[in-house]
Protein backbone atom coordinates (compact mmCIF):
# COMPACT_ATOMS: atom_id res chain seq x y z
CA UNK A 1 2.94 -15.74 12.04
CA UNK A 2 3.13 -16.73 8.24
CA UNK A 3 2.80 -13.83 5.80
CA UNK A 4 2.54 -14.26 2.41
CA UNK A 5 1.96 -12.63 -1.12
CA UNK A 6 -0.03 -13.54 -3.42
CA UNK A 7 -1.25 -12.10 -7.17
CA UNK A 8 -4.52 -11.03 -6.82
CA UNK A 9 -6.94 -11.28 -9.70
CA UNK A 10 -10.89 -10.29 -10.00
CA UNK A 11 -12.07 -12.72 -8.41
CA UNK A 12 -10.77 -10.78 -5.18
CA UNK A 13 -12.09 -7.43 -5.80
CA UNK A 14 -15.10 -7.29 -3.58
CA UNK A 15 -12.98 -9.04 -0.48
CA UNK A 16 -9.96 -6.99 -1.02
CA UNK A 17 -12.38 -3.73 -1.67
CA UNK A 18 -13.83 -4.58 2.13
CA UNK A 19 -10.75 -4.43 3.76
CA UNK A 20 -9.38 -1.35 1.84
CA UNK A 21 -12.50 0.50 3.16
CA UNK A 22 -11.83 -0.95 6.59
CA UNK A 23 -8.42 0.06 6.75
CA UNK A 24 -8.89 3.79 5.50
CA UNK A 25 -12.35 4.64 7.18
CA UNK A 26 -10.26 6.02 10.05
CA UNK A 27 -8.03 8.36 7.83
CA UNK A 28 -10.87 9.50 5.57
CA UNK A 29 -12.76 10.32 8.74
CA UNK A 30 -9.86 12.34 9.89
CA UNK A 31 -8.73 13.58 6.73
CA UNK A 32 -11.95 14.44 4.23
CA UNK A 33 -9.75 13.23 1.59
CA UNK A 34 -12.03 13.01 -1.72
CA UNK A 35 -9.29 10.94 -3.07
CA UNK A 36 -9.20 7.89 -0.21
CA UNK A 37 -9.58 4.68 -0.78
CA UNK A 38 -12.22 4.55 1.29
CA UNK A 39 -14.21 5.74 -1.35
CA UNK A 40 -13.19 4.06 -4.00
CA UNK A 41 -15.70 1.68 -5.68
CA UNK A 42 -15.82 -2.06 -6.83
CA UNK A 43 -14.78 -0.89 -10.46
CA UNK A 44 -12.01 1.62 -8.76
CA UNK A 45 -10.73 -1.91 -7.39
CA UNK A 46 -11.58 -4.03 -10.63
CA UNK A 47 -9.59 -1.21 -12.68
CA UNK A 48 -6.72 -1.22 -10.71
CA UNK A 49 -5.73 -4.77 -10.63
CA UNK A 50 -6.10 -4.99 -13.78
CA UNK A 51 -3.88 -2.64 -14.82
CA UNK A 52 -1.04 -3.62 -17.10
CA UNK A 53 1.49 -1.52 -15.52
CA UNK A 54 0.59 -2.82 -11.87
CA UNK A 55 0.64 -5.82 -9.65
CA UNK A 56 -1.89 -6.06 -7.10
CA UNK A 57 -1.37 -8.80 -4.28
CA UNK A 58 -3.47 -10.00 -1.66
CA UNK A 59 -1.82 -10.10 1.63
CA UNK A 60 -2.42 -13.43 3.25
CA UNK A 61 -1.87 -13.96 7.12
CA UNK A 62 -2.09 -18.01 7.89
CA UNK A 63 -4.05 -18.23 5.21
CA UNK A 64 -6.61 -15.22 5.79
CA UNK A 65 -7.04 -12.62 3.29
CA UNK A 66 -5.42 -10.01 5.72
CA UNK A 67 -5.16 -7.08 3.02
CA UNK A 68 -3.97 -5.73 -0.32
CA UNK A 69 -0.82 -4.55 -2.03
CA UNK A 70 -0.19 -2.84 -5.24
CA UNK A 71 3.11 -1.87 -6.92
CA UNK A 72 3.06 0.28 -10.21
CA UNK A 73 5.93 -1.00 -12.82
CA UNK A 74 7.38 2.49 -13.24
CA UNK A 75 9.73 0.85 -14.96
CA UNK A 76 12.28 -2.21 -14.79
CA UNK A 77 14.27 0.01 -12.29
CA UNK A 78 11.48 2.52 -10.66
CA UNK A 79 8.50 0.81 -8.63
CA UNK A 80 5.84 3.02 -6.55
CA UNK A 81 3.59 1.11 -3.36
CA UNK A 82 1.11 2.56 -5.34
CA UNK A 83 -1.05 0.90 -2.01
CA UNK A 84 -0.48 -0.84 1.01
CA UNK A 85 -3.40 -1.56 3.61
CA UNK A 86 -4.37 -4.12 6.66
CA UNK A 87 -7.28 -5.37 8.39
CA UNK A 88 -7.83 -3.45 11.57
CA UNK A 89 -7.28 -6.94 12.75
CA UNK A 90 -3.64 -7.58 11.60
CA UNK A 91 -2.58 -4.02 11.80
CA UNK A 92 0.30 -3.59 14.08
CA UNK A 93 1.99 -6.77 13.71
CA UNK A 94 4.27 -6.22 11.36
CA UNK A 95 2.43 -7.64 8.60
CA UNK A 96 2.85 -4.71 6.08
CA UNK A 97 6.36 -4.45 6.89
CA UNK A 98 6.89 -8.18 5.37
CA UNK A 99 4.30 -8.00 2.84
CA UNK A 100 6.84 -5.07 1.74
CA UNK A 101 9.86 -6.82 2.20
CA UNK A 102 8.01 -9.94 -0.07
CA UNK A 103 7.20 -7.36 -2.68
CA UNK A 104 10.64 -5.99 -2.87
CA UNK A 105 11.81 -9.55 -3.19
CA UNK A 106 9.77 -10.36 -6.52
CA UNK A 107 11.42 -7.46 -8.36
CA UNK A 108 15.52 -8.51 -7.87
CA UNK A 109 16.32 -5.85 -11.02
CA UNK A 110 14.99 -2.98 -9.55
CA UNK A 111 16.77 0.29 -8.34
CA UNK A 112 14.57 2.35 -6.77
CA UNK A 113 11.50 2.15 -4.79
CA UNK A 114 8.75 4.95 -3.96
CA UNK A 115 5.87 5.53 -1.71
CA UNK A 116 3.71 7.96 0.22
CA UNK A 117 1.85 8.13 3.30
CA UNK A 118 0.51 10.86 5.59
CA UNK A 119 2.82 13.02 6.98
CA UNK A 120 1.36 12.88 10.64
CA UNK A 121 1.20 8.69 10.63
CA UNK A 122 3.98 7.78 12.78
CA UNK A 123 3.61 3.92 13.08
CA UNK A 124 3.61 4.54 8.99
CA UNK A 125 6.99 6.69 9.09
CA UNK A 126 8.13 3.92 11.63
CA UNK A 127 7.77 0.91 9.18
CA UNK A 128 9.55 2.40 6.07
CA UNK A 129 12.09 3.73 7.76
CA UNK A 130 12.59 0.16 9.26
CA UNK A 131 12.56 -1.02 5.47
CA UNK A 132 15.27 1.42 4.55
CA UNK A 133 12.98 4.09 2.57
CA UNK A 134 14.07 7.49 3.28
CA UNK A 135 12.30 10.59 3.54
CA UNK A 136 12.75 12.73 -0.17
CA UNK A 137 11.63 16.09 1.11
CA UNK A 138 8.84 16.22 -1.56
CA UNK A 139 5.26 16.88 0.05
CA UNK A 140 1.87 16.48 -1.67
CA UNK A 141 -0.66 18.97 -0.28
CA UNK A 142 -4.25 16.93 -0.61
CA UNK A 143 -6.00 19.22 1.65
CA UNK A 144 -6.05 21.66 4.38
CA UNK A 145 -6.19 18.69 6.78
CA UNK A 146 -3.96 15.80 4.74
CA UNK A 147 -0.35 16.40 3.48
CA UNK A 148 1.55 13.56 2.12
CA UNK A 149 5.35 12.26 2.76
CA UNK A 150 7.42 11.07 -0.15
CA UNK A 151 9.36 8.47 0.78
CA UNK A 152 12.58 6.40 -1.58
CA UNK A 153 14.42 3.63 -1.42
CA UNK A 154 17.65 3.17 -3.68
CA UNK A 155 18.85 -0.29 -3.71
């Protein structure tokens, strides 16, 4: 299966906002999380791809728009998966995991990498500890229902 990266750019916004709500339906369902993506709106999306400080990729599977990535620019060193989601289609196949691992790649100079996920999300825990990010300690209490990991990777 080819995976790929690519910059995203406006143009993408409504496609990539489908799949985002796609992808988190499920956890907002579970979760009641006023602050999912699954809410977020078309000028949520449009504002956070173009944000200065970000990149936001589309992840491509053979050529399908398969889902979205976006990495905050910290700084030079510091870099945050500020998202990371997948088509129910594509999901567990791996596809995050290299859409990761491509990120990674396009930033050679930096140090450290960050991310969070629910705490309860196994097949989550499973792929960035496979990718070599390590579990901080640090918690993020969203809800009564939805705690979040904080996961780092020091290169």
């Amino acid at each position: 299966m080819k995976i790929s990266i690519v910059a995203s750019d406006l143009l993408d916004s409504e496609k990539l906002l489908c799949i985002q709500k796609q992808a988190f339906k499920p956890l907002y369902d579970k979760y009641h999380d006023e602050q999912s993506p699954y809410l977020h709106t078309l000028a949520d999306m449009q504002a956070r791809i173009a944000r200065d400080d970000a990149d936001y990729y589309k992840i491509m599977v053979e050529g399908e728009l398969a889902g979205g990535l976006c990495v905050y620019n910290k700084s030079a060193d510091d870099k945050w998966v500020a998202i990371v989601y997948i088509a129910p289609a594509y999901q567990n196949q791996k596809v995050a995991q290299t859409a990761l691992k491509l990120a990674e790649a396009k930033y050679p100079g930096a140090k450290t990498w960050g991310l969070d996920f629910p705490i309860d999300r196994m097949a989550n825990k499973k792929c960035y500890k496979a990718l070599g990010y390590n579990d901080t300690g640090k918690r993020l209490q969203i809800n009564e229902k939805l705690t979040l990991a904080v996961y780092e990777k020091t290169l």
